[in-house]
PDB file of N, CA and C in Angstrom:
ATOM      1  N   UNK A   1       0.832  -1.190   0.000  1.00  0.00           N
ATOM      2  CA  UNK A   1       0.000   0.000   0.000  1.00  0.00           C
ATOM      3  C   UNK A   1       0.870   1.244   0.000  1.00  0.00           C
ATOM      4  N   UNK A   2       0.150   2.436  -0.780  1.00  0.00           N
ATOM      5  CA  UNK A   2       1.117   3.873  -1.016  1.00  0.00           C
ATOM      6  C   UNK A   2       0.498   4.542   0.345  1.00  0.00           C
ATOM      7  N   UNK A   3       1.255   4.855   1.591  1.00  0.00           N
ATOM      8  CA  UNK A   3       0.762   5.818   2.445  1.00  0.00           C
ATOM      9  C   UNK A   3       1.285   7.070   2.007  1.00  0.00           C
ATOM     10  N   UNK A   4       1.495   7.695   0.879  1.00  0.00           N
ATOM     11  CA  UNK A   4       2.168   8.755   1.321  1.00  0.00           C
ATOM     12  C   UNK A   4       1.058  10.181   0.877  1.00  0.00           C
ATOM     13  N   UNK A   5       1.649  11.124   1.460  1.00  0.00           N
ATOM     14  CA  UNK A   5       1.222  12.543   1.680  1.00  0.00           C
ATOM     15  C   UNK A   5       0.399  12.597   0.221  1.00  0.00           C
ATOM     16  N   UNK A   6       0.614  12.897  -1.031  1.00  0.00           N
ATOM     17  CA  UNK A   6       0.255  13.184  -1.807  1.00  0.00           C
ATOM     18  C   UNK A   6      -1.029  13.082  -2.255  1.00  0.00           C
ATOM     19  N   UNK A   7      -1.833  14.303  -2.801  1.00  0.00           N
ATOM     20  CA  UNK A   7      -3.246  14.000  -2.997  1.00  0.00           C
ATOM     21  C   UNK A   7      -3.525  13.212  -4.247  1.00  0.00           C
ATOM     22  N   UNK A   8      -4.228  12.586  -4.405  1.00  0.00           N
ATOM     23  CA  UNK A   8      -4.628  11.554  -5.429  1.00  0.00           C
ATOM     24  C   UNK A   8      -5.345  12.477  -6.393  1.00  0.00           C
ATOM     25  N   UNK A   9      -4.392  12.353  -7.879  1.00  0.00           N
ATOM     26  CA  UNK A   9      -4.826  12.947  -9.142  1.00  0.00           C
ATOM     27  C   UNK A   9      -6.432  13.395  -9.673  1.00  0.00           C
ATOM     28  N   UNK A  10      -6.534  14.051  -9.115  1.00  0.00           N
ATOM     29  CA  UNK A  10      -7.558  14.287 -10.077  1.00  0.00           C
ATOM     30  C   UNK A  10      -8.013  14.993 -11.493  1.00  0.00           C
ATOM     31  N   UNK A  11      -8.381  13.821 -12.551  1.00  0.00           N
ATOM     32  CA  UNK A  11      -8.539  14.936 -13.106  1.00  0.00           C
ATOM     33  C   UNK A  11     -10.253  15.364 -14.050  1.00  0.00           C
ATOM     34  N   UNK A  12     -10.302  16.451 -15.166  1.00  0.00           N
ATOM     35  CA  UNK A  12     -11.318  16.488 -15.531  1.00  0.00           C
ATOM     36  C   UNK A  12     -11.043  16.979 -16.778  1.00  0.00           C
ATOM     37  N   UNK A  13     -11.915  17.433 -17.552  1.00  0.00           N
ATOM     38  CA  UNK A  13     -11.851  17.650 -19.342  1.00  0.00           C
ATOM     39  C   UNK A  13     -12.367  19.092 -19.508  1.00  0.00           C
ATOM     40  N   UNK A  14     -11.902  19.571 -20.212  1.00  0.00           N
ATOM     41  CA  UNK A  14     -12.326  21.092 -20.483  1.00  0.00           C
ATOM     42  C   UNK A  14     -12.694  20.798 -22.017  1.00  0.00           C
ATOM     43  N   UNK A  15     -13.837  21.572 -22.528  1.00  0.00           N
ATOM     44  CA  UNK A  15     -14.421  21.542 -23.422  1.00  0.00           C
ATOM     45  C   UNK A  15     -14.462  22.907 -23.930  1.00  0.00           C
ATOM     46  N   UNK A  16     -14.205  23.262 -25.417  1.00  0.00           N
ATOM     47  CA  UNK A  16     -13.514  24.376 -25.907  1.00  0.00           C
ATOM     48  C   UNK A  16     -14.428  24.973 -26.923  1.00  0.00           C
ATOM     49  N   UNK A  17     -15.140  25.683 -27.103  1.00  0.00           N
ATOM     50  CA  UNK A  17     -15.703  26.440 -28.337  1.00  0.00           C
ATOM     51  C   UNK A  17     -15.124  26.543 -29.677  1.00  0.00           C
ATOM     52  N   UNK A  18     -15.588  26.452 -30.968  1.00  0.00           N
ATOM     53  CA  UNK A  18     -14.635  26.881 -31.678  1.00  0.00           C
ATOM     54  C   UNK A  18     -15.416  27.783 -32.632  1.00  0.00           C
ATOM     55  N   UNK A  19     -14.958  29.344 -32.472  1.00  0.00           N
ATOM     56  CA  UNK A  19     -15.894  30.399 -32.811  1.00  0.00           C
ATOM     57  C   UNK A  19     -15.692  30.414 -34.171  1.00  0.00           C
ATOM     58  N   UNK A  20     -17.831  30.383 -34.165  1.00  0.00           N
ATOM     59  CA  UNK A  20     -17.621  29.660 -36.054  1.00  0.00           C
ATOM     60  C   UNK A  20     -17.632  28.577 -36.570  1.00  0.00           C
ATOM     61  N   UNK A  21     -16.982  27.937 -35.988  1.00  0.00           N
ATOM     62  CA  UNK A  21     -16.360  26.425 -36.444  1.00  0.00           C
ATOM     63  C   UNK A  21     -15.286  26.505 -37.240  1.00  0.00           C
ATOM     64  N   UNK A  22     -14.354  27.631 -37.140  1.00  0.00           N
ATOM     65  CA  UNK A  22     -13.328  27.732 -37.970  1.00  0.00           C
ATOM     66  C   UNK A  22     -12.319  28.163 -36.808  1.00  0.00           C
ATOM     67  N   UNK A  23     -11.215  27.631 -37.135  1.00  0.00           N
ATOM     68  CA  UNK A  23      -9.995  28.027 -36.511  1.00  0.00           C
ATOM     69  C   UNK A  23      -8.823  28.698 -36.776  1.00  0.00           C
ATOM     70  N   UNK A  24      -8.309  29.489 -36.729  1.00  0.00           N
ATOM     71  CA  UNK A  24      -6.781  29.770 -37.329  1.00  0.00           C
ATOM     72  C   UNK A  24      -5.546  29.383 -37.146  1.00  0.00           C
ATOM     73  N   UNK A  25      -4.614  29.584 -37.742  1.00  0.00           N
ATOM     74  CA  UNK A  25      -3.503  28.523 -37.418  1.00  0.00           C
ATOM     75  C   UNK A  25      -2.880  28.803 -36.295  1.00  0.00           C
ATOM     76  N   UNK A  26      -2.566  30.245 -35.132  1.00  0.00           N
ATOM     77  CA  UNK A  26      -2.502  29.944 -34.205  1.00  0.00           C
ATOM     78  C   UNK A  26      -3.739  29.665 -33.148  1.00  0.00           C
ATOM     79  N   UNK A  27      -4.774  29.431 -33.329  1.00  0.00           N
ATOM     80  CA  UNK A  27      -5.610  28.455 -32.210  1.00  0.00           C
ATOM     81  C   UNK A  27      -5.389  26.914 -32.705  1.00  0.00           C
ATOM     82  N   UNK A  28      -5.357  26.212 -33.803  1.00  0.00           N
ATOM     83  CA  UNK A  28      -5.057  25.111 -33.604  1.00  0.00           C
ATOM     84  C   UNK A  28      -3.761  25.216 -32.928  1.00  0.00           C
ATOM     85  N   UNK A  29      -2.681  25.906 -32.982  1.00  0.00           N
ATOM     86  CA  UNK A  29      -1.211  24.957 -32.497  1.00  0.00           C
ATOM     87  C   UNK A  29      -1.398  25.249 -31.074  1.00  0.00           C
ATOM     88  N   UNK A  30      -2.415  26.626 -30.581  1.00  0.00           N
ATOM     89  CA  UNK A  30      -2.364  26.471 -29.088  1.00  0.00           C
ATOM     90  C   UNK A  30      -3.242  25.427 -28.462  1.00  0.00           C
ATOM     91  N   UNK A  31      -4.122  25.069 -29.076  1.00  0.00           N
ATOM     92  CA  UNK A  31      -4.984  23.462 -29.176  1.00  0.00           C
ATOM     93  C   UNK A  31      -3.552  22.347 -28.863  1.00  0.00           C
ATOM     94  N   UNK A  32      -2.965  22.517 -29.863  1.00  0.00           N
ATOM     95  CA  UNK A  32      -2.011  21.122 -29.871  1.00  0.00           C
ATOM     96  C   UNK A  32      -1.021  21.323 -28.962  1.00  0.00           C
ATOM     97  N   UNK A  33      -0.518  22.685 -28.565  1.00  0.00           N
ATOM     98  CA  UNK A  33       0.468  22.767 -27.096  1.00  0.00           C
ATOM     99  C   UNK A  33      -0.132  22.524 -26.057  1.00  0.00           C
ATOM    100  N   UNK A  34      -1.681  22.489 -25.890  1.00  0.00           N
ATOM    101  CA  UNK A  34      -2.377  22.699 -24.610  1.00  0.00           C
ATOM    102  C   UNK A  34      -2.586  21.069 -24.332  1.00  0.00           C
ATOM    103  N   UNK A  35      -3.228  20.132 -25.243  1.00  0.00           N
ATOM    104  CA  UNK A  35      -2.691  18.968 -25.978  1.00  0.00           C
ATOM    105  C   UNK A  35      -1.632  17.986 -24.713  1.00  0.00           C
ATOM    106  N   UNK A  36      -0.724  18.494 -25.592  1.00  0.00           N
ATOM    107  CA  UNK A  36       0.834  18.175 -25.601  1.00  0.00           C
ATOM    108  C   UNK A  36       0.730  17.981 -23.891  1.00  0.00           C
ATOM    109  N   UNK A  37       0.839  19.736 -23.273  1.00  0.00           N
ATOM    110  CA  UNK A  37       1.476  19.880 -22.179  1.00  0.00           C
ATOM    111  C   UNK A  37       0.329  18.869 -21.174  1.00  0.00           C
ATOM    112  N   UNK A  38      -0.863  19.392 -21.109  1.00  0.00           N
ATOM    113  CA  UNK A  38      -1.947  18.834 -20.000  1.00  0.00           C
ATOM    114  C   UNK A  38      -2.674  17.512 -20.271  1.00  0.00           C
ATOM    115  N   UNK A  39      -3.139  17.098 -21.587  1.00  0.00           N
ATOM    116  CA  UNK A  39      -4.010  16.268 -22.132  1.00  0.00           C
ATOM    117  C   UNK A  39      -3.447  15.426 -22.396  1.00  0.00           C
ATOM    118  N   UNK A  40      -2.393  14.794 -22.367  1.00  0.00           N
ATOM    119  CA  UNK A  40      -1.678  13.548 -22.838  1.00  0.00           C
ATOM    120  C   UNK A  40      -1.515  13.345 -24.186  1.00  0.00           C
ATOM    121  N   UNK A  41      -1.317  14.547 -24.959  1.00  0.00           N
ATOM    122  CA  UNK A  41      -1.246  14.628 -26.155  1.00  0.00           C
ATOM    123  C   UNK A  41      -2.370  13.915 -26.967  1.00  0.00           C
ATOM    124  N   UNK A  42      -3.785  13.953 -26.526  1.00  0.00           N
ATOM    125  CA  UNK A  42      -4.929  14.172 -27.179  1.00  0.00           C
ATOM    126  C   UNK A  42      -5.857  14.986 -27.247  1.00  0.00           C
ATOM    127  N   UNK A  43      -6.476  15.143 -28.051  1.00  0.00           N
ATOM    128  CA  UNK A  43      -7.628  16.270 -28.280  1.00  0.00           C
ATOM    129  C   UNK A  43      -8.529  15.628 -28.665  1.00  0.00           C
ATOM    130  N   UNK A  44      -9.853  15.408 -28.608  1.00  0.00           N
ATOM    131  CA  UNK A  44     -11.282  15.271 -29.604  1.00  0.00           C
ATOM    132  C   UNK A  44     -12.040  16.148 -29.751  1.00  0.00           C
ATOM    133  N   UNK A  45     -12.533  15.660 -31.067  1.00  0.00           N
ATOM    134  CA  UNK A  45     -13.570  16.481 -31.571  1.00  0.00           C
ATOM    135  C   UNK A  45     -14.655  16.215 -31.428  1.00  0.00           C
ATOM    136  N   UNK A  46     -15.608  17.098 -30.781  1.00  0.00           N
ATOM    137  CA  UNK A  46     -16.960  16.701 -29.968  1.00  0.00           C
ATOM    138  C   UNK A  46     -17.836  16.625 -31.458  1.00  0.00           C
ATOM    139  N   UNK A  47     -18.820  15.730 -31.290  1.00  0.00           N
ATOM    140  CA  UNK A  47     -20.117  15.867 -31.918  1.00  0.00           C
ATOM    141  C   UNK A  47     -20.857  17.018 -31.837  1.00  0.00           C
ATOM    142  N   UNK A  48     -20.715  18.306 -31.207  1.00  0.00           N
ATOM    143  CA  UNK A  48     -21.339  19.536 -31.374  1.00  0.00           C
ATOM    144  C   UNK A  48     -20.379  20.403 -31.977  1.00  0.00           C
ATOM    145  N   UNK A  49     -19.526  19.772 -32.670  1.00  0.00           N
ATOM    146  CA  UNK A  49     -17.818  20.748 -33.480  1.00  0.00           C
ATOM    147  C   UNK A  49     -17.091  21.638 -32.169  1.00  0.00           C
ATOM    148  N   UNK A  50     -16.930  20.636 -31.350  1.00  0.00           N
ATOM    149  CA  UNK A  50     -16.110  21.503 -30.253  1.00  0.00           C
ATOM    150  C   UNK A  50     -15.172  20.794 -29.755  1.00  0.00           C
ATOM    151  N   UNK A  51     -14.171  21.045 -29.131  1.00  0.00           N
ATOM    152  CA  UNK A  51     -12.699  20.233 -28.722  1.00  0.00           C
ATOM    153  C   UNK A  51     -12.842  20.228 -27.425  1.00  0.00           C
ATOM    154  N   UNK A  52     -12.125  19.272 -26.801  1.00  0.00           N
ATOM    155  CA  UNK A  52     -12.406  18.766 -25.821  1.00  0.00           C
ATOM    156  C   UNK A  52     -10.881  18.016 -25.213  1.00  0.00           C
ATOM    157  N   UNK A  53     -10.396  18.426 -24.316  1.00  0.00           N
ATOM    158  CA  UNK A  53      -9.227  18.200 -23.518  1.00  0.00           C
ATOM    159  C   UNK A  53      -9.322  17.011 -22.188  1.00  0.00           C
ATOM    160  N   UNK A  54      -8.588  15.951 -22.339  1.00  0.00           N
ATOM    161  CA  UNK A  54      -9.167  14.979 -21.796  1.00  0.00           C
ATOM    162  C   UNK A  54      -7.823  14.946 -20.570  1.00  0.00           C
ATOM    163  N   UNK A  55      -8.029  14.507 -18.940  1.00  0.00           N
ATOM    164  CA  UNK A  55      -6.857  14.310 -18.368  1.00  0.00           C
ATOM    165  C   UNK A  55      -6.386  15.752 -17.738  1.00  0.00           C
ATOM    166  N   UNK A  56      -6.986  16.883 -17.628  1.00  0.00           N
ATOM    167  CA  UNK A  56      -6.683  17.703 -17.281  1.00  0.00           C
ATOM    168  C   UNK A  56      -7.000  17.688 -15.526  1.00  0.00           C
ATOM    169  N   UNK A  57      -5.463  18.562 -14.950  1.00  0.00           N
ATOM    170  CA  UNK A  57      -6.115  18.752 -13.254  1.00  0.00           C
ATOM    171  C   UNK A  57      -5.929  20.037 -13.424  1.00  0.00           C
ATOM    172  N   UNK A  58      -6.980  19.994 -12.200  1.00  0.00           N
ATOM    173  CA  UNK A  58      -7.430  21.389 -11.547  1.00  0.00           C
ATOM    174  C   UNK A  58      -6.328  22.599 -11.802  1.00  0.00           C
ATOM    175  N   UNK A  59      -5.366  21.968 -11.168  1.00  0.00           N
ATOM    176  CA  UNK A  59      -4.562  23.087 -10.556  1.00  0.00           C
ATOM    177  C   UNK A  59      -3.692  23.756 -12.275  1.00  0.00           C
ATOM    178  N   UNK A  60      -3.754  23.101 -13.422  1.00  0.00           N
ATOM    179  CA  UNK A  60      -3.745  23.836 -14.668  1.00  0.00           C
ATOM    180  C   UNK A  60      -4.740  24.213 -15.450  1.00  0.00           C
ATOM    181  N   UNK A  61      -6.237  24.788 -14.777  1.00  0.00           N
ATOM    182  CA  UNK A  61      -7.060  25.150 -15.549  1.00  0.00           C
ATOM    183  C   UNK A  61      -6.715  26.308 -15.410  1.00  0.00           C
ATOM    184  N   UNK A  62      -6.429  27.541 -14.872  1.00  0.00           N
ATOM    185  CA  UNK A  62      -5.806  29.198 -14.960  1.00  0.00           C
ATOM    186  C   UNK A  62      -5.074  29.002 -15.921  1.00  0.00           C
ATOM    187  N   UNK A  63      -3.906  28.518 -16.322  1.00  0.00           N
ATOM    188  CA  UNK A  63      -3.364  28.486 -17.362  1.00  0.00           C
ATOM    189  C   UNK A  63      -3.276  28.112 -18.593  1.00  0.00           C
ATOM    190  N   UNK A  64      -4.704  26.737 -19.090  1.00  0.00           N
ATOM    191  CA  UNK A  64      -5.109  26.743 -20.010  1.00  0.00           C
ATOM    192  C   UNK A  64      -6.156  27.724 -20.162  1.00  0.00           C
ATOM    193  N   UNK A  65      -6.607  28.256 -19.421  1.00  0.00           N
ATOM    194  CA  UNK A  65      -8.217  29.883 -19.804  1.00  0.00           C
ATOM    195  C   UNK A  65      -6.729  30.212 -20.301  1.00  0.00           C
ATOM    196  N   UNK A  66      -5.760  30.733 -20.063  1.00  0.00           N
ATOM    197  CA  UNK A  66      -5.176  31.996 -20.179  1.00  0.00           C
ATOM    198  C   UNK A  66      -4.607  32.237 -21.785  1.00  0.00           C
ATOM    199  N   UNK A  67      -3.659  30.704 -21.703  1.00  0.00           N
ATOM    200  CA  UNK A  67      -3.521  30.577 -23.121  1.00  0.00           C
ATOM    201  C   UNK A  67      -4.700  30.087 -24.148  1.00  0.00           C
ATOM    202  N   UNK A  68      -6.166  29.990 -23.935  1.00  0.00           N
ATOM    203  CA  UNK A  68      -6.866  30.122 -24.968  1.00  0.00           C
ATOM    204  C   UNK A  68      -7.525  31.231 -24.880  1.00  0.00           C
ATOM    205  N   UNK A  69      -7.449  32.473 -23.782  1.00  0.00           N
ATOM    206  CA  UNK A  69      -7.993  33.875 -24.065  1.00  0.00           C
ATOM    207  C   UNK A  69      -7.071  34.295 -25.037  1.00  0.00           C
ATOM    208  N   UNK A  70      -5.451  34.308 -25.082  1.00  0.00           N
ATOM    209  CA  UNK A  70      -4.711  34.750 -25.701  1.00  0.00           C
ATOM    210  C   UNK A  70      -4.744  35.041 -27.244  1.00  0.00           C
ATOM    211  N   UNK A  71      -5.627  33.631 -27.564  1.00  0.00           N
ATOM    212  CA  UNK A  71      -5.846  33.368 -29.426  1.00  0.00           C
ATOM    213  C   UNK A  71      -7.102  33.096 -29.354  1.00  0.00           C
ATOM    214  N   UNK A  72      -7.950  34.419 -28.546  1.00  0.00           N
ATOM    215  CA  UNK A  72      -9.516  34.594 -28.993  1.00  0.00           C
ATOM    216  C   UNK A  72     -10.286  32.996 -28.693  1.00  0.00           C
ATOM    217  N   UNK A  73     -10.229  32.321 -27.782  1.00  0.00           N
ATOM    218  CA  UNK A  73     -10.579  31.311 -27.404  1.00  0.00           C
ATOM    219  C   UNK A  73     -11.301  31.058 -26.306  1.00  0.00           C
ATOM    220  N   UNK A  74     -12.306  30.351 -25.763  1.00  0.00           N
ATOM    221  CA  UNK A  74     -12.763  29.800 -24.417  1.00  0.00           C
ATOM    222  C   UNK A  74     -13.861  28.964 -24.549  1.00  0.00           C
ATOM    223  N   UNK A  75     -13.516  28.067 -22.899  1.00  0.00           N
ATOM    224  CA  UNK A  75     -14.522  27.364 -22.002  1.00  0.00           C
ATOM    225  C   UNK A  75     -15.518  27.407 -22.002  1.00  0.00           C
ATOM    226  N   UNK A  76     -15.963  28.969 -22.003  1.00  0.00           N
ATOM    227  CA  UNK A  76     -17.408  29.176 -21.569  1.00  0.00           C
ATOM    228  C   UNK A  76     -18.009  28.833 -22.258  1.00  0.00           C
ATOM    229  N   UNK A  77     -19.483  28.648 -22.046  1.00  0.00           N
ATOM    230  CA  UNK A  77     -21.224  28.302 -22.312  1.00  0.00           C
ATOM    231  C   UNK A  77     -20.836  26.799 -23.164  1.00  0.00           C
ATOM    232  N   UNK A  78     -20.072  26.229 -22.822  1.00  0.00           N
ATOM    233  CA  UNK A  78     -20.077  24.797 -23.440  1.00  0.00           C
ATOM    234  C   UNK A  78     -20.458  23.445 -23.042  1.00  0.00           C
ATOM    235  N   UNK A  79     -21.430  23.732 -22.114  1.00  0.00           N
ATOM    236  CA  UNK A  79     -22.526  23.034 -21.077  1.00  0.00           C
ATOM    237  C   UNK A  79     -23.639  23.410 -21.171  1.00  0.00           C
ATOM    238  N   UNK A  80     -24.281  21.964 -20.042  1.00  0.00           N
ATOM    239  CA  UNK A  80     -25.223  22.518 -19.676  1.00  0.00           C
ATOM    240  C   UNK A  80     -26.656  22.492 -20.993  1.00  0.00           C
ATOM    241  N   UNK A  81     -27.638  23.830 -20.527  1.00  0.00           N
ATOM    242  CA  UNK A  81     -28.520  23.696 -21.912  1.00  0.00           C
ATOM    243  C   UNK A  81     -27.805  25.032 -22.362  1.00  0.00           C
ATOM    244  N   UNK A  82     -27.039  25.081 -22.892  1.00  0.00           N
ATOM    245  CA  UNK A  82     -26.065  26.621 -23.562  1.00  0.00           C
ATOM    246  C   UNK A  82     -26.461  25.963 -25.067  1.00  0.00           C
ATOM    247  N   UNK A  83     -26.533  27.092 -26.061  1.00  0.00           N
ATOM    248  CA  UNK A  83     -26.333  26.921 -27.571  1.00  0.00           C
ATOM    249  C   UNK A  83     -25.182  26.113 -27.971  1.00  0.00           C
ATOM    250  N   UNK A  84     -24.934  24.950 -28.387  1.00  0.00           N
ATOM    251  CA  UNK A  84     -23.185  24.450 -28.771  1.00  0.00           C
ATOM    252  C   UNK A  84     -23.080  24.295 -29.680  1.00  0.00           C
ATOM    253  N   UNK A  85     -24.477  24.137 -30.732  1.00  0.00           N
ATOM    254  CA  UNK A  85     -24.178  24.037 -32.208  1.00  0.00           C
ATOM    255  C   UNK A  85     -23.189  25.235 -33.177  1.00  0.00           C
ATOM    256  N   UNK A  86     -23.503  24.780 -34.285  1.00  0.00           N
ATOM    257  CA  UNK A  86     -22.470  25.835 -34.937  1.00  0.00           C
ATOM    258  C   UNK A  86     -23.740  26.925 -35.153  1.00  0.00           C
ATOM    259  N   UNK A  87     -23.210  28.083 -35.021  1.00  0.00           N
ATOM    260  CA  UNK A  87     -24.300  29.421 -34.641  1.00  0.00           C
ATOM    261  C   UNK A  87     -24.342  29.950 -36.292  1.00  0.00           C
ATOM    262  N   UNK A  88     -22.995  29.768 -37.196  1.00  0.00           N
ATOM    263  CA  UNK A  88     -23.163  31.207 -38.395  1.00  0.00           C
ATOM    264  C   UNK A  88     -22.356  29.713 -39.397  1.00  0.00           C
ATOM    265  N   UNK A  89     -22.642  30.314 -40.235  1.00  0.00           N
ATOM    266  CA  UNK A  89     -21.704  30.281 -41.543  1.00  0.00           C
ATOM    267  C   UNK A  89     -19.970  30.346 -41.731  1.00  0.00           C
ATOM    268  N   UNK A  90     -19.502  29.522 -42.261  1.00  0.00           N
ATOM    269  CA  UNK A  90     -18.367  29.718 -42.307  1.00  0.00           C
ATOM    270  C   UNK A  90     -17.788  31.315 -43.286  1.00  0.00           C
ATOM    271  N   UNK A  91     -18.551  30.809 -43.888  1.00  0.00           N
ATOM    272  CA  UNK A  91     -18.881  31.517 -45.153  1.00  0.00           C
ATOM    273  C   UNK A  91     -18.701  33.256 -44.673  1.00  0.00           C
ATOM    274  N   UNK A  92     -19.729  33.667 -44.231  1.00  0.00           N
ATOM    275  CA  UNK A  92     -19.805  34.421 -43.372  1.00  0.00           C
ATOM    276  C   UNK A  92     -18.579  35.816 -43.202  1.00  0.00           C
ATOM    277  N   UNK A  93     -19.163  36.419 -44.004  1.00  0.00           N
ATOM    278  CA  UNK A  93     -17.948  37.548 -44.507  1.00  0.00           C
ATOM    279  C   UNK A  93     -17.570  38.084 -45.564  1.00  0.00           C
ATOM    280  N   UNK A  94     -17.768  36.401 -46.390  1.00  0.00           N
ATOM    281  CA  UNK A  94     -17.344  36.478 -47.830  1.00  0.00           C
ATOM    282  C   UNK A  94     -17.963  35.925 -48.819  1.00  0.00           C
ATOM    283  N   UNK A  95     -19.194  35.626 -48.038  1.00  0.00           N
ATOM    284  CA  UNK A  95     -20.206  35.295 -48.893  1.00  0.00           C
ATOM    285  C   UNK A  95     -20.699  36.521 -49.848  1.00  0.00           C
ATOM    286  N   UNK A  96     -20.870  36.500 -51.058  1.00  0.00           N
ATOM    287  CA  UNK A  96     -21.593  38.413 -51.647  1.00  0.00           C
ATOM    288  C   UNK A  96     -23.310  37.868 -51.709  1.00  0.00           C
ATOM    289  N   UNK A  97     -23.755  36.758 -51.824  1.00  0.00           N
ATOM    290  CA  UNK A  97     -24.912  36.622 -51.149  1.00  0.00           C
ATOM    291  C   UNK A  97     -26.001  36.875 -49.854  1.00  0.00           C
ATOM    292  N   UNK A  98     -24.954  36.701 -48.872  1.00  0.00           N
ATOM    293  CA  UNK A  98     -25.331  36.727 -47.441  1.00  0.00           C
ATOM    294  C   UNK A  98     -26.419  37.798 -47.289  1.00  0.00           C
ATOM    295  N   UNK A  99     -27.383  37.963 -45.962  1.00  0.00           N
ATOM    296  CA  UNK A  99     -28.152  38.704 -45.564  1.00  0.00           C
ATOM    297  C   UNK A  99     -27.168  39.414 -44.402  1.00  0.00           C
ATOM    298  N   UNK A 100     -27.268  39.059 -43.633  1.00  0.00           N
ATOM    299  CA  UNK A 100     -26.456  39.849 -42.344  1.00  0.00           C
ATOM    300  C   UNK A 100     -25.429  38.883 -42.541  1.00  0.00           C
ATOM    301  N   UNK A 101     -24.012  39.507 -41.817  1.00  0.00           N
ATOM    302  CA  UNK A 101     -22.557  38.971 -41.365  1.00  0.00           C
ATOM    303  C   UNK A 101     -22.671  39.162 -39.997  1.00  0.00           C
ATOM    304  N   UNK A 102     -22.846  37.461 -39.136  1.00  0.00           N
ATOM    305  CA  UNK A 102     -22.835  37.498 -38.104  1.00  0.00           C
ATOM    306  C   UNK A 102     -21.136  37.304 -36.899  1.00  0.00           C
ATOM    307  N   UNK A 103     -20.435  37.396 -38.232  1.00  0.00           N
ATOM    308  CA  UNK A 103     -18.954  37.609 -37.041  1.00  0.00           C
ATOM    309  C   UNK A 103     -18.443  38.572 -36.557  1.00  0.00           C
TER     310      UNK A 103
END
């Protein structure tokens, strides 16, 4: 048996928005450092087009918010009964059809 001091791992999954459903090339690589460093070098892709960080503890969730505020990114409303589908168009900008541009 392990008696020792140390608190027993916990961990949990952070689930990531992806505004639009489009990404740019620095939010994927901060995806794949965040990945790398906390997640055991996996990521999935949710069935509502959202990423999802598996293996994460507590005590590095401040620092993954921080580096996905950095590249226009976050956590929030990705629960729960929150909207998670994809909200707009990719399109969306550059469409010369479009009615409103919702980005």
């Amino acid at each position: 048996m392990d008696y020792s001091l140390e608190t027993p791992r916990q961990d949990v999954s952070c689930c990531i928005r992806l505004p639009c459903d489009v990404l740019t090339i620095p939010q994927w690589m901060t995806l794949g450092q965040l990945a790398e460093r906390y997640g055991q070098s996996v990521m999935d892709i949710t069935k509502r087009q959202g990423v999802q960080l598996r293996w994460i503890q507590i005590k590095d969730v401040p620092a993954i918010f921080s580096a996905l505020s950095r590249v226009d990114m976050s956590p929030l409303q990705t629960g729960f009964d929150n909207v998670r589908n994809v909200m707009s168009c990719p399109m969306a900008g550059i469409n010369l059809d479009q009615v409103l541009n919702v980005v």
